[in-house]
Structures are given as structure tokens and as C-alpha cells.
Protein backbone atom coordinates (compact mmCIF):
# COMPACT_ATOMS: atom_id res chain seq x y z
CA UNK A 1 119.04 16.73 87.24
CA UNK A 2 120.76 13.81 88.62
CA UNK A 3 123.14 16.06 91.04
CA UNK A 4 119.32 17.10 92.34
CA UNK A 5 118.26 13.48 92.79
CA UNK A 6 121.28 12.43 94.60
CA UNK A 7 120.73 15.51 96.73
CA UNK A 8 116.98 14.35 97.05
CA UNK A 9 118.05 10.78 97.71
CA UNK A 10 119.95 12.12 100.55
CA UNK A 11 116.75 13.42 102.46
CA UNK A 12 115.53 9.74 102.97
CA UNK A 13 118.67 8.43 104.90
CA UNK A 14 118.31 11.94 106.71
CA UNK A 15 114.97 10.82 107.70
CA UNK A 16 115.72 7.97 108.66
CA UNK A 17 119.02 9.33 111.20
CA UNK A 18 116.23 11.94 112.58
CA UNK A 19 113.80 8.27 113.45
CA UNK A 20 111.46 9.68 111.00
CA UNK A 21 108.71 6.49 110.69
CA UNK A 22 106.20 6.57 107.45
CA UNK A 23 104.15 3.65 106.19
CA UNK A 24 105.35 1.64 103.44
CA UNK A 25 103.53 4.04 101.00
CA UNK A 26 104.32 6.67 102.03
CA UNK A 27 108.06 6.10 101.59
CA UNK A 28 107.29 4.54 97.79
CA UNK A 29 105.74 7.79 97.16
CA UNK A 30 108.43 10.13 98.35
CA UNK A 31 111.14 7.88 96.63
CA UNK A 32 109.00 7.89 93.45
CA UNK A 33 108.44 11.66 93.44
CA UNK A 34 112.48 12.49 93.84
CA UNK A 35 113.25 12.40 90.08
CA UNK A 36 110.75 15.08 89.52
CA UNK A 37 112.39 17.30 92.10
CA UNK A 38 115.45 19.88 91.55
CA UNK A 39 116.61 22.06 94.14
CA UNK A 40 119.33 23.70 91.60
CA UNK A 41 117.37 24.97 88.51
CA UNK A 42 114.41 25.55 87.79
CA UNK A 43 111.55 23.04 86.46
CA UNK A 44 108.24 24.75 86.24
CA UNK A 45 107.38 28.12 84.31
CA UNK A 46 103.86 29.76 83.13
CA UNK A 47 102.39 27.05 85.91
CA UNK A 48 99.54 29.87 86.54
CA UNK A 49 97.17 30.76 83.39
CA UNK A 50 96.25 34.38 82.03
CA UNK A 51 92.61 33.65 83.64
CA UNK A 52 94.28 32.61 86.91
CA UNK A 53 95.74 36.24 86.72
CA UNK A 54 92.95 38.35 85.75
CA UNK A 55 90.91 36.71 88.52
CA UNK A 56 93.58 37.55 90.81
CA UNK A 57 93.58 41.73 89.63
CA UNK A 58 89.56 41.59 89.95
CA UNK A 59 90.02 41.52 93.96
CA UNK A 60 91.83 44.69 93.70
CA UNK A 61 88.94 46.24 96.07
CA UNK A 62 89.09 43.66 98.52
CA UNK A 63 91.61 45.01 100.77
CA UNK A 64 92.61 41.56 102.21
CA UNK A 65 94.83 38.24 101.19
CA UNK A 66 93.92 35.31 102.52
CA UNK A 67 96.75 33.20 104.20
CA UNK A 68 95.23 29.28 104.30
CA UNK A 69 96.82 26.90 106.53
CA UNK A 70 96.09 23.06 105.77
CA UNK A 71 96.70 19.59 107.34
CA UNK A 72 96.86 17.57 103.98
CA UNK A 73 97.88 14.09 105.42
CA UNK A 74 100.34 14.24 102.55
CA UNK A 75 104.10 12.25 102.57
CA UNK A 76 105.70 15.17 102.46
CA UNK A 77 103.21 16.83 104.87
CA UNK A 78 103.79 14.11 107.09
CA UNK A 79 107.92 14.62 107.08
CA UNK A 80 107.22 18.28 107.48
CA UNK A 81 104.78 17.55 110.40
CA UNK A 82 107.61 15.44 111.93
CA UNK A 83 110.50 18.58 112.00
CA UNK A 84 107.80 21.35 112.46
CA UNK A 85 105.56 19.81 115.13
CA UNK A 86 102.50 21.41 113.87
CA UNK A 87 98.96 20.91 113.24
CA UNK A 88 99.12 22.93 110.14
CA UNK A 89 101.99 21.87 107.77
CA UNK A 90 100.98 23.62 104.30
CA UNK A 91 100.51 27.32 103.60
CA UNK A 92 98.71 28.69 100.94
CA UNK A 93 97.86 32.30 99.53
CA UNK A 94 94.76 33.61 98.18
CA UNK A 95 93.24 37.28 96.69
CA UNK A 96 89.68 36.30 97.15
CA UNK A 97 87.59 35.74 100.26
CA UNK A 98 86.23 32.43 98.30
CA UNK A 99 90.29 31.25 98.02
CA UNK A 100 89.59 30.35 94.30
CA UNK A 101 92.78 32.32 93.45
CA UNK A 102 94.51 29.93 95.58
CA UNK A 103 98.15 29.32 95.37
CA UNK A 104 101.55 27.86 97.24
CA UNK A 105 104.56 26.33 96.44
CA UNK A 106 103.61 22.51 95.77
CA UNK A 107 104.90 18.75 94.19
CA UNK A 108 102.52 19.94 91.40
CA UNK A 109 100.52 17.02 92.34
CA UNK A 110 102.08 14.72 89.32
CA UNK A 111 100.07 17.36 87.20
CA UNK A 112 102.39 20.25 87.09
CA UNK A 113 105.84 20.23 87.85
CA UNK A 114 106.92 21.03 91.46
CA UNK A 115 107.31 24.62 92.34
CA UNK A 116 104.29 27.34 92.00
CA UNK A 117 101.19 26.19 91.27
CA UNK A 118 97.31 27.22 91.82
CA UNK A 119 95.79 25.37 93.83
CA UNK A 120 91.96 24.28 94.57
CA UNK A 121 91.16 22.53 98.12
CA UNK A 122 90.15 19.08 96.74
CA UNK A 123 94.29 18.99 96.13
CA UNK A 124 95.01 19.01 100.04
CA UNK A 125 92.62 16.79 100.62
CA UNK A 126 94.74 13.20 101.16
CA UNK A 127 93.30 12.15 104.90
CA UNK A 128 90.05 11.53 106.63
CA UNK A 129 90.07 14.70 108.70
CA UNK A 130 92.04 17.10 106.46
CA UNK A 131 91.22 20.24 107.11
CA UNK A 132 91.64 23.74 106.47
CA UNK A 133 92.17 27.30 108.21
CA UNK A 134 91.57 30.36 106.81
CA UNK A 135 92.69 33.91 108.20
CA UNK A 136 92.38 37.89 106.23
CA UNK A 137 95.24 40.45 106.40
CA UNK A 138 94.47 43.61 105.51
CA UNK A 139 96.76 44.94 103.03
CA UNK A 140 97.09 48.18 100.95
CA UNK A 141 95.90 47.89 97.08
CA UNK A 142 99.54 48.84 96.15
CA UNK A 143 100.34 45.71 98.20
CA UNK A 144 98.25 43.43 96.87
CA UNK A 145 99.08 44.55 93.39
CA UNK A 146 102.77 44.03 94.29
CA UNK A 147 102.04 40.62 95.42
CA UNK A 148 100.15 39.72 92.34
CA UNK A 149 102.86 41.09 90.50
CA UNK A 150 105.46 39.05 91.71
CA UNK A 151 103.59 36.30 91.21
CA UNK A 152 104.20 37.18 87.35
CA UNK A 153 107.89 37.69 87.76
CA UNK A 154 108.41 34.26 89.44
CA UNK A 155 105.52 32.60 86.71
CA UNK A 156 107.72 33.69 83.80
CA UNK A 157 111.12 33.43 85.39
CA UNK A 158 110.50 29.79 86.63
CA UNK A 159 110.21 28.22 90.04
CA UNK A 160 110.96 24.82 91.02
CA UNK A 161 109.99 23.23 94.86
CA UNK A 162 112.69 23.64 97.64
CA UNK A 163 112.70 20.03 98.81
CA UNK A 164 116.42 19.75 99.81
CA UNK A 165 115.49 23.34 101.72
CA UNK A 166 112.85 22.19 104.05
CA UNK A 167 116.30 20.23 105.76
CA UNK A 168 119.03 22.71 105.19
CA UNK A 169 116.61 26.03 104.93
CA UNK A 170 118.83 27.50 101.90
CA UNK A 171 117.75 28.28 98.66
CA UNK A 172 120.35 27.84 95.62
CA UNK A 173 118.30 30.49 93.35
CA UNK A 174 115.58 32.93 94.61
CA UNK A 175 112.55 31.06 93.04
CA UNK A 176 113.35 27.79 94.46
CA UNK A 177 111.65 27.84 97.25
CA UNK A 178 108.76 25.77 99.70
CA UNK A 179 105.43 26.87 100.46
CA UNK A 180 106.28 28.93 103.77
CA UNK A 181 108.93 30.05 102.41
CA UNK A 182 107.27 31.17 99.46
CA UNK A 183 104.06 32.99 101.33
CA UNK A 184 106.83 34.73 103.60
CA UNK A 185 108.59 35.59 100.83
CA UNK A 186 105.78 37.32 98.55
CA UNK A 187 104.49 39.01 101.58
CA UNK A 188 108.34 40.34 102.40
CA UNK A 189 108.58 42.08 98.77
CA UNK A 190 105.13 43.22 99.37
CA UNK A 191 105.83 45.11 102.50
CA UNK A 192 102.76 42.97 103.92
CA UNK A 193 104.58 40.93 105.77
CA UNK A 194 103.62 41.10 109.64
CA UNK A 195 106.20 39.26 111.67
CA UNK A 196 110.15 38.38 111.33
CA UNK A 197 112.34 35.72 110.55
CA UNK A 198 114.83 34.26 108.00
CA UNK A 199 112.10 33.08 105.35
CA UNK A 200 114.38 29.71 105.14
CA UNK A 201 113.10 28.85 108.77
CA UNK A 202 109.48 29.87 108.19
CA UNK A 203 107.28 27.23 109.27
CA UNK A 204 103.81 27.38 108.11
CA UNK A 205 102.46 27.71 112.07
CA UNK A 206 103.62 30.91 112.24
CA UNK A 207 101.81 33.08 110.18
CA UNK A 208 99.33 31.98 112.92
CA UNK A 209 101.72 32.01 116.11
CA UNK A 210 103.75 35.01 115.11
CA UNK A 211 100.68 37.36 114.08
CA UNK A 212 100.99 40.24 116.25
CA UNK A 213 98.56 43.11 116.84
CA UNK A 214 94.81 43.25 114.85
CA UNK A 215 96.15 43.54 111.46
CA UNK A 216 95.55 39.23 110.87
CA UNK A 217 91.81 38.35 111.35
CA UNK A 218 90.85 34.33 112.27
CA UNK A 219 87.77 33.61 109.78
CA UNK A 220 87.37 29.96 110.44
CA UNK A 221 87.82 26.16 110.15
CA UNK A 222 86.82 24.12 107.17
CA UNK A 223 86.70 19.83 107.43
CA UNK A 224 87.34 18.18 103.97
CA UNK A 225 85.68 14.84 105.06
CA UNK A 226 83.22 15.26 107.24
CA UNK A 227 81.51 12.13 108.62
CA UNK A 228 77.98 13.64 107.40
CA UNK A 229 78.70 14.51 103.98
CA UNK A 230 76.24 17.58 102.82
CA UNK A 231 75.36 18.97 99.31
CA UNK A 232 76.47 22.89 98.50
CA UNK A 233 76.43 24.90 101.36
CA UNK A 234 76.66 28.72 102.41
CA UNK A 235 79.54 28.95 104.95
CA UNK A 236 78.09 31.10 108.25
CA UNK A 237 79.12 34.76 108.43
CA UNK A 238 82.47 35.16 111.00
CA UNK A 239 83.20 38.52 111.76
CA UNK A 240 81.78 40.23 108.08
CA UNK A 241 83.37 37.07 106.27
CA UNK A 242 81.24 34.95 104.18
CA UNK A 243 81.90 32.58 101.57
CA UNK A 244 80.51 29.74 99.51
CA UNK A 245 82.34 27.19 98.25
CA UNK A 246 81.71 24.02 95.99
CA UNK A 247 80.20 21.10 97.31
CA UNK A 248 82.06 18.87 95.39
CA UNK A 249 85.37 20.48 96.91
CA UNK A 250 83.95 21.43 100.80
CA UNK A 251 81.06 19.50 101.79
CA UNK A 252 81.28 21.10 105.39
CA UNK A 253 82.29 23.94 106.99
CA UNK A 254 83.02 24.61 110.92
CA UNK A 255 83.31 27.96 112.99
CA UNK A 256 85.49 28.12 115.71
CA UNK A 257 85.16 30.99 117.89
């Protein structure tokens, strides 16, 4: 553990050499989350419950995953903004068209430790216009069982969050990984996975950028904070997708066409 902090430590005089600037805050909170961090062992095992998994095999007949991108206003979304230059800094996987199956690589949000975790929108939501966007790739059943499966393998084995990675893009053991890494990853031993690179350079914006073909489907935008806050809505139909989520989790929803 402490060869991991020092490691950890490290990042913040990297960010600092790169002219990284955060708030005050946002630096106590990255400094304050090290010590829960290791990037050589793993930290977190049987993260995801035996309900979380038998909701997950119930979408067997939906022949899509659901690849979520997110703009969390985070600190660590905020240092991965900074290298990645994206709009989108967090990726997140899901089974069901309603993303209640939801689930990335994460700091565990001081709940669970860091590594896999599920994961329910109200836990990106850290900045008035958070927001999400959601996109369907059809997959095979055998795929999507295969994903599901590995998502056993790496529950039981143990996982811990690649923070020293998201610098160096290496991995020290296979489960150690960050969250683009990790939907790149799942997808790869899948043989779902619909574009190329090392998976220690993925950067969440490309599962959007790199989508080639008609095999990923945009489904829409959803705001976290909207200025007019609504009760429980019914999300509008985008090309045969329709969902409905909880108000107390999405209180709006926008289409972009």
C-alpha cells in the first residue's frame, strides 16, 4: 500500500509539471482519496451483488449494450478532462436499455473501494450541467453473455482503479484498470469491440469518435440538473429506444438529433 501511495503522490507534482490548475477542493479531494488507491494489487472484490447479476442475464434478449458517456464535473474527471480534451470524460457499460445494470471502473465513491463498481446516474452527478450520453451496440447473445461473464471473473478475482495508468497507460495486473480501459477491455474479450487501439490509450471519446459503420446507434442526451426541475418522466422514443428513468435520479431528459 504505501509503494501505491507514493506512486499516487507522484501524479500531483505530475499535474502540476503538465500546468494542470484545480480549485482548492478539488486538490484536497484528490490528495485525500490517494490512500485508498493501489495501482499494484488489488483492493475491491464481490463489489457487484448476486441481484446485480441476475438483472444483468435477464437482458439476454435485448441484443444491445449500452455504452454511457458522462461529464461528471468530478476531480478526477476534471484531470482526465485536462489530458483527454473531451466533453465526455467517464465511460460506463450497461445490459439494459433503462442503464440500471450500470457499471465502470470508479473511486467507489468513498462507498466501495476503487475499481469495479455498479453504478446508478445520481453517482456522476457532481456539477450543475452534468450530463449524460447514451448510445446501443448491437451485439450477439453469446457476446453479451461473454461480457456478463467476465464481469464475474474480474468480481471474484478482484479489481482495483488504474489511477497511476490514466498517466503512464500500463496496467501492473489485468484487473487494474480505468473506466475506458475497462469498457474497451470487456468489449475486446467479447469480440464486441468495434474499433482499435491499445486499451491503455483508450479515452472515453472514442467509443463515440472511433465508431465506424451502423453497428453503434446515438439514442440521446440526458441533463442531470436541469434549470426546470420536473417530477418522473417518460424519456421520448429515438429511433425504437425508449426508456424511463427515476425522477429522483433524471429529472430531465433531452434529444439531440
Amino acid at each position: 500500500m504505501k509503494r501505491g501511495v507514493f506512486f499516487l503522490s507522484g501524479i500531483v507534482v505530475v499535474l502540476g509539471l503538465f500546468g494542470v490548475i484545480l480549485p482548492w477542493e478539488d486538490i484536497g479531494a484528490l490528495i485525500r482519496d490517494l490512500p485508498r488507491h493501489n495501482s499494484f494489487q488489488y483492493l475491491t472484490r464481490f463489489s457487484l451483488s448476486a441481484g446485480y447479476f441476475e438483472a444483468a442475464y435477464r437482458t439476454l434478449d435485448d441484443p444491445h449494450v449500452y455504452i454511457v458517456l458522462s461529464d461528471t464535473g468530478s476531480p478526477a474527471g476534471k484531470v482526465i478532462g485536462f489530458f483527454t480534451a473531451s466533453p465526455y470524460n467517464h465511460v460506463s457499460l450497461a445490459f439494459d436499455p433503462g442503464i440500471k445494470t450500470l457499471v465502470s471502473y470508479n473511486g467507489g465513491n468513498g462507498i466501495s473501494g476503487p475499481g469495479l463498481n455498479a453504478e446508478r446516474p445520481e453517482h456522476l452527478n457532481r456539477k450543475p450541467s452534468a450530463s449524460l450520453v447514451v448510445y446501443r451496440l448491437k451485439i450477439t447473445p453469446d457476446q453479451k453473455r461473454a461480457l456478463i461473464e467476465r464481469l464475474g471473473v474480474i468480481n471474484y478475482e478482484g479489481s482495483s482503479y488504474n489511477l497511476l495508468g490514466l498517466i503512464t497507460g500500463k496496467s501492473i495486473l489485468p484487473n487494474i484498470m480505468f473506466c475506458s480501459q475497462f469498457v474497451y477491455t470487456v468489449l475486446k474479450d467479447a469480440g464486441a469491440v468495434y474499433f482499435s487501439k491499445k486499451n491503455g490509450k483508450v479515452i472515453p471519446m472514442d467509443f463515440a469518435n472511433l465508431a465506424r459503420g451502423d453497428r453503434l446507434e446515438f439514442t440521446g442526451k440526458i441533463a442531470l440538473n436541469p434549470l426546470n426541475a420536473g417530477s418522473g418522466i417518460s424519456l421520448s422514443r429515438a429511433k425504437n429506444f425508449s426508456i424511463t428513468l427515476d425522477s429522483r435520479s433524471i429529472t430531465s431528459y433531452n434529444l439531440i438529433r
